[in-house]
Protein backbone atom coordinates (compact mmCIF):
# COMPACT_ATOMS: atom_id res chain seq x y z
CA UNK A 1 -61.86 -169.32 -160.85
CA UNK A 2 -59.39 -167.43 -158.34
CA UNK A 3 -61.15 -166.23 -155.10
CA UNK A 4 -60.91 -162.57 -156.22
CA UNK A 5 -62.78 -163.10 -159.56
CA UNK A 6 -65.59 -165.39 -158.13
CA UNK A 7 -66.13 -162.23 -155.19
CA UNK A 8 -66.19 -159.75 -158.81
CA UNK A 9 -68.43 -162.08 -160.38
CA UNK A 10 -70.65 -162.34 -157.57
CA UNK A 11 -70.80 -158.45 -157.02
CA UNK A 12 -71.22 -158.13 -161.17
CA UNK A 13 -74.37 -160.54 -160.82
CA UNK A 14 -75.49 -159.06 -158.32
CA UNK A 15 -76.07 -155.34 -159.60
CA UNK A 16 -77.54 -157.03 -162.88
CA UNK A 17 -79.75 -159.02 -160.88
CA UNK A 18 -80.67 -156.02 -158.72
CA UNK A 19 -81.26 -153.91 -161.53
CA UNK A 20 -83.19 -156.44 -163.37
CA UNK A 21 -85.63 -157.58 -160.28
CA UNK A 22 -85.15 -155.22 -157.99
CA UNK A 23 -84.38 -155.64 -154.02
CA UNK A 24 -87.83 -156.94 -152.85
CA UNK A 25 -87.49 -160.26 -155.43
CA UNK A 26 -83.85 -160.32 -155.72
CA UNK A 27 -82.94 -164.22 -154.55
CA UNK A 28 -79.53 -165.64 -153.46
CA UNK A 29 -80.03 -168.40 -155.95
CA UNK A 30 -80.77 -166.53 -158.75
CA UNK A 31 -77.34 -163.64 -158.10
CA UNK A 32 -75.59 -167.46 -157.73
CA UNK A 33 -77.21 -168.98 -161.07
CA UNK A 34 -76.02 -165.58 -162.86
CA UNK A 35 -72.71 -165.28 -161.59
CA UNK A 36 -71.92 -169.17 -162.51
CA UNK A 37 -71.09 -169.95 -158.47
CA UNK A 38 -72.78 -172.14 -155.87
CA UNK A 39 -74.98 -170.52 -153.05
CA UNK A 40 -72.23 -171.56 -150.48
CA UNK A 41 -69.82 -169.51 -152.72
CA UNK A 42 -72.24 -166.24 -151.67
CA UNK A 43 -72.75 -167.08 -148.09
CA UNK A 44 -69.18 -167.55 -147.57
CA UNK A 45 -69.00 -164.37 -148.27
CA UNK A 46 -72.01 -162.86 -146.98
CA UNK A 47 -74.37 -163.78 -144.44
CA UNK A 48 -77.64 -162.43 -146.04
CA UNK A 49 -79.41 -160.98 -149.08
CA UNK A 50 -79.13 -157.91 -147.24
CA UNK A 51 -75.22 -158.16 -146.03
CA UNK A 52 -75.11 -158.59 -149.73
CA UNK A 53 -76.36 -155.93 -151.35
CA UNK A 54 -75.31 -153.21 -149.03
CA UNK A 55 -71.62 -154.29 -149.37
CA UNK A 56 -71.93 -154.12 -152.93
CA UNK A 57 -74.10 -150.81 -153.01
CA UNK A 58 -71.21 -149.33 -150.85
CA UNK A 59 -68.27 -150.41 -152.46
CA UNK A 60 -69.77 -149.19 -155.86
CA UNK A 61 -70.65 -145.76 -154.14
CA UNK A 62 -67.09 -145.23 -152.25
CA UNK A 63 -65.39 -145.86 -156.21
CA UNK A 64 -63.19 -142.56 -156.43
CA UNK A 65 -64.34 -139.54 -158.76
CA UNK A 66 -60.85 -138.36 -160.71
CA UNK A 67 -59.44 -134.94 -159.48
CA UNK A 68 -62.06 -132.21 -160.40
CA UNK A 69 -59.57 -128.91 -160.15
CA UNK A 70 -59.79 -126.92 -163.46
CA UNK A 71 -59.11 -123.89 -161.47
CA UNK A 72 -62.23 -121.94 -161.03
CA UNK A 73 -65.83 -122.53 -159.50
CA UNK A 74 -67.80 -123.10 -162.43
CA UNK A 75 -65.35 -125.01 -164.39
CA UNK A 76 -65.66 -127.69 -161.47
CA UNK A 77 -69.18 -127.44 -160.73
CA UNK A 78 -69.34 -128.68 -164.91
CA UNK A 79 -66.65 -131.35 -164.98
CA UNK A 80 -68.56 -132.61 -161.16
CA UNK A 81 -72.01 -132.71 -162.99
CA UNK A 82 -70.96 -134.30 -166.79
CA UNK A 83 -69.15 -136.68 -164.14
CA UNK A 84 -72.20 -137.44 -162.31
CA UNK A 85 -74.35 -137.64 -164.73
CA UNK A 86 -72.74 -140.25 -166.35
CA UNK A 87 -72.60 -142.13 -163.93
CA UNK A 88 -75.95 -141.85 -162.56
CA UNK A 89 -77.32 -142.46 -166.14
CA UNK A 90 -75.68 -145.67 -166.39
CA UNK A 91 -78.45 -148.08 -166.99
CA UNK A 92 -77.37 -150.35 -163.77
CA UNK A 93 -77.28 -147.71 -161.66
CA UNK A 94 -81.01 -145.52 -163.15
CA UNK A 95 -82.71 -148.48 -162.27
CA UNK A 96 -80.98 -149.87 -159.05
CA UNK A 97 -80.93 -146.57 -157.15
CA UNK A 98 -84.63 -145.59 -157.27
CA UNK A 99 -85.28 -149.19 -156.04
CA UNK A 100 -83.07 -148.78 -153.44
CA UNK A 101 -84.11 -144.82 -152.14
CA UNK A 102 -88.03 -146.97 -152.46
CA UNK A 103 -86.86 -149.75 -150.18
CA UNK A 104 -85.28 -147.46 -148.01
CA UNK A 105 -88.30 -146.40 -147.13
CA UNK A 106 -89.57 -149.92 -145.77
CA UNK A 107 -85.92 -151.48 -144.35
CA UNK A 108 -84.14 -149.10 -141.85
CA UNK A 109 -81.17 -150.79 -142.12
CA UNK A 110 -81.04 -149.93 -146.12
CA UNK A 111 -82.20 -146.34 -145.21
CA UNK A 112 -78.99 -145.97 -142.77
CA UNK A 113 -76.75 -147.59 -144.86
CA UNK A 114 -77.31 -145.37 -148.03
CA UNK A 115 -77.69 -142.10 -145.94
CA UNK A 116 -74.53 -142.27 -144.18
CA UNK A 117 -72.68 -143.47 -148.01
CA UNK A 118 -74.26 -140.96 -149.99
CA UNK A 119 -73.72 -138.10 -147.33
CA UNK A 120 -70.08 -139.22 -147.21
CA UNK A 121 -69.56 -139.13 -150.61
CA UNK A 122 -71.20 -135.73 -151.56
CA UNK A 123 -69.46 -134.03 -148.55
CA UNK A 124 -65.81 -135.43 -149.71
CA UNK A 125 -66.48 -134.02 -153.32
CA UNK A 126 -68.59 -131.01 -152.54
CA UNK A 127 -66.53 -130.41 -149.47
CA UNK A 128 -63.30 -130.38 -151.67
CA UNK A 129 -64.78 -128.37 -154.36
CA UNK A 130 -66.02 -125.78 -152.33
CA UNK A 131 -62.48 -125.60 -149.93
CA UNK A 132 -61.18 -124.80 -153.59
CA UNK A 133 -63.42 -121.91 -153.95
CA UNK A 134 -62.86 -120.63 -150.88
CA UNK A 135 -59.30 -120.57 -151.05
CA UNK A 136 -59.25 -119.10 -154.31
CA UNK A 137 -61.51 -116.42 -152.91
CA UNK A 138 -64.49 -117.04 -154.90
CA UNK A 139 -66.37 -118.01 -151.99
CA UNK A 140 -66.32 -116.55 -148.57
CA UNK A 141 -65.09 -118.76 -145.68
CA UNK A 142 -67.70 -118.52 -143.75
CA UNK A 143 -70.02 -120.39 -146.28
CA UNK A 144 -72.22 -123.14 -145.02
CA UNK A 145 -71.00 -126.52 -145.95
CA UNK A 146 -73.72 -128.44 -145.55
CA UNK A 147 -75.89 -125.85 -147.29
CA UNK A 148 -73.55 -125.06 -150.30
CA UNK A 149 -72.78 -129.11 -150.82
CA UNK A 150 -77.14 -129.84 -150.79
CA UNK A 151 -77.38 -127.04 -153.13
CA UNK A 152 -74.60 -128.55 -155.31
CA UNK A 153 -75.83 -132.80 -155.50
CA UNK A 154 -79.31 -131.95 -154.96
CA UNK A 155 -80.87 -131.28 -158.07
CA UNK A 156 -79.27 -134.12 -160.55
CA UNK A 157 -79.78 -136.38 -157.68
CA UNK A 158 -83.56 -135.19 -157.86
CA UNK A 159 -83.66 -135.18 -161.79
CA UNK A 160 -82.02 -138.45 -162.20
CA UNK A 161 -83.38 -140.81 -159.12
CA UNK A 162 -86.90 -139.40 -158.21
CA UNK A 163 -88.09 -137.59 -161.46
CA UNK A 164 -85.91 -139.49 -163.35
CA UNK A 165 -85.36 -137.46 -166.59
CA UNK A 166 -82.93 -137.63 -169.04
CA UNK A 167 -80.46 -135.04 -168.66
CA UNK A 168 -79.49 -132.76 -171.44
CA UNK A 169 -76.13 -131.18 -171.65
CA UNK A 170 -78.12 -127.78 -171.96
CA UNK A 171 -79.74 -128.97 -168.90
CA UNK A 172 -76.75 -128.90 -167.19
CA UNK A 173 -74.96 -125.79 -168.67
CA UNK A 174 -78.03 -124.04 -167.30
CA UNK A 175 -77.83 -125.99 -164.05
CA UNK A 176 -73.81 -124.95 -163.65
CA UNK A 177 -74.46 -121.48 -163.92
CA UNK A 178 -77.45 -121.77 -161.70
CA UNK A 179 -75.49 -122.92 -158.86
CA UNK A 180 -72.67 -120.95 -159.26
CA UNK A 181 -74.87 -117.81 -159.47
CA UNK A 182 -76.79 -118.95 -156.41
CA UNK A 183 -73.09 -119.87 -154.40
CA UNK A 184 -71.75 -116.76 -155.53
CA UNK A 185 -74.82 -114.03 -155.14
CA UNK A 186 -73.84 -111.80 -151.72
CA UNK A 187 -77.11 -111.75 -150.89
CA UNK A 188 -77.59 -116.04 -151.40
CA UNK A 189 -74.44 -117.46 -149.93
CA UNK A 190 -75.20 -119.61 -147.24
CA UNK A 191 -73.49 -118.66 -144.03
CA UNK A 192 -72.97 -120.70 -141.31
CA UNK A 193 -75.33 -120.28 -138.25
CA UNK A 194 -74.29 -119.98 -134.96
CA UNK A 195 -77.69 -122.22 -133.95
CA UNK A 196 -79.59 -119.60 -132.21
CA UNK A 197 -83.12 -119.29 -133.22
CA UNK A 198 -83.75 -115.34 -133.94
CA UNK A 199 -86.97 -113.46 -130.92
């Protein structure tokens, strides 16, 4: 096996493995065993368990979305959330990522990790999709970033790794027209504050 398959077939194992056991009885020996490699053939590649995992966790995360332009607000906000939702409904990934967000909680080095990933991620495809809007003048420029991108991964994030329900597609027609009522609304938009704390 070539050097570049055994790394894929140790990152394959892995996420099986991880899905299957979960983080706190995931073994080196066991991801080995499963991807048909030696131990040595891990830890020349990785120094821990942990080094592991979060390298694989990343690189799965940083994987490109395809270009969500269909021209308009809502018809991106839909293509972003079927896109999503897929992927988030993937079997590896619905049980791997609530194990992850609940070890989190325990290992701050996980918890670091997966916030800085996941906040780059949704602010490079929110960010995008709402720099569209704005320049197409269906948002104002002064909308909050931060705010508007929250308000956009937020709730299948929610649905899918803490609730975890099945999503419907009506479930996310209604959710599309949700957010774009809420981005859109005058009164709702999110502006950007200048930090002062109102007397």
């Amino acid at each position: 096996m070539l050097r570049g398959d055994i790394t894929r077939a140790i990152r394959r194992a892995l996420m099986h493995e991880l899905a299957a056991v979960g983080y706190g009885r995931l073994s080196i020996e066991a991801v080995a065993r499963r991807a048909g490699v030696g131990k040595t053939a891990i830890y020349r590649r990785w120094s821990s368990k942990l080094d592991l995992v979060l390298e694989t966790v990343v690189a799965a995360a940083g994987n490109k979305l395809p270009a969500l332009d269909t021209g308009t607000l809502r018809g991106d906000l839909s293509l972003l959330f079927q896109v999503v939702a897929h992927a988030l409904s993937h079997p590896l990934a619905s049980q791997i990522i609530p194990d992850l967000l609940a070890e989190a909680a325990r290992n701050p080095t996980i918890d670091e990790t997966l916030q800085q990933v996941l906040r780059a991620q949704q602010q490079e495809i929110g960010g995008r999709l709402i720099a569209r809007a704005v320049d197409r003048g269906e948002l104002p420029a002064d909308t909050d970033l931060d705010a508007a991108v929250d308000l956009i991964a937020g709730p299948l994030y929610w649905r899918l790794a803490i609730a975890r329900t099945p999503l419907t597609d009506t479930y996310l027609d209604t959710l599309v027209e949700a957010v774009t009522a809420a981005l859109t609304a005058d009164a709702a938009v999110p502006r950007q504050r200048d930090g002062s704390v109102p007397g």
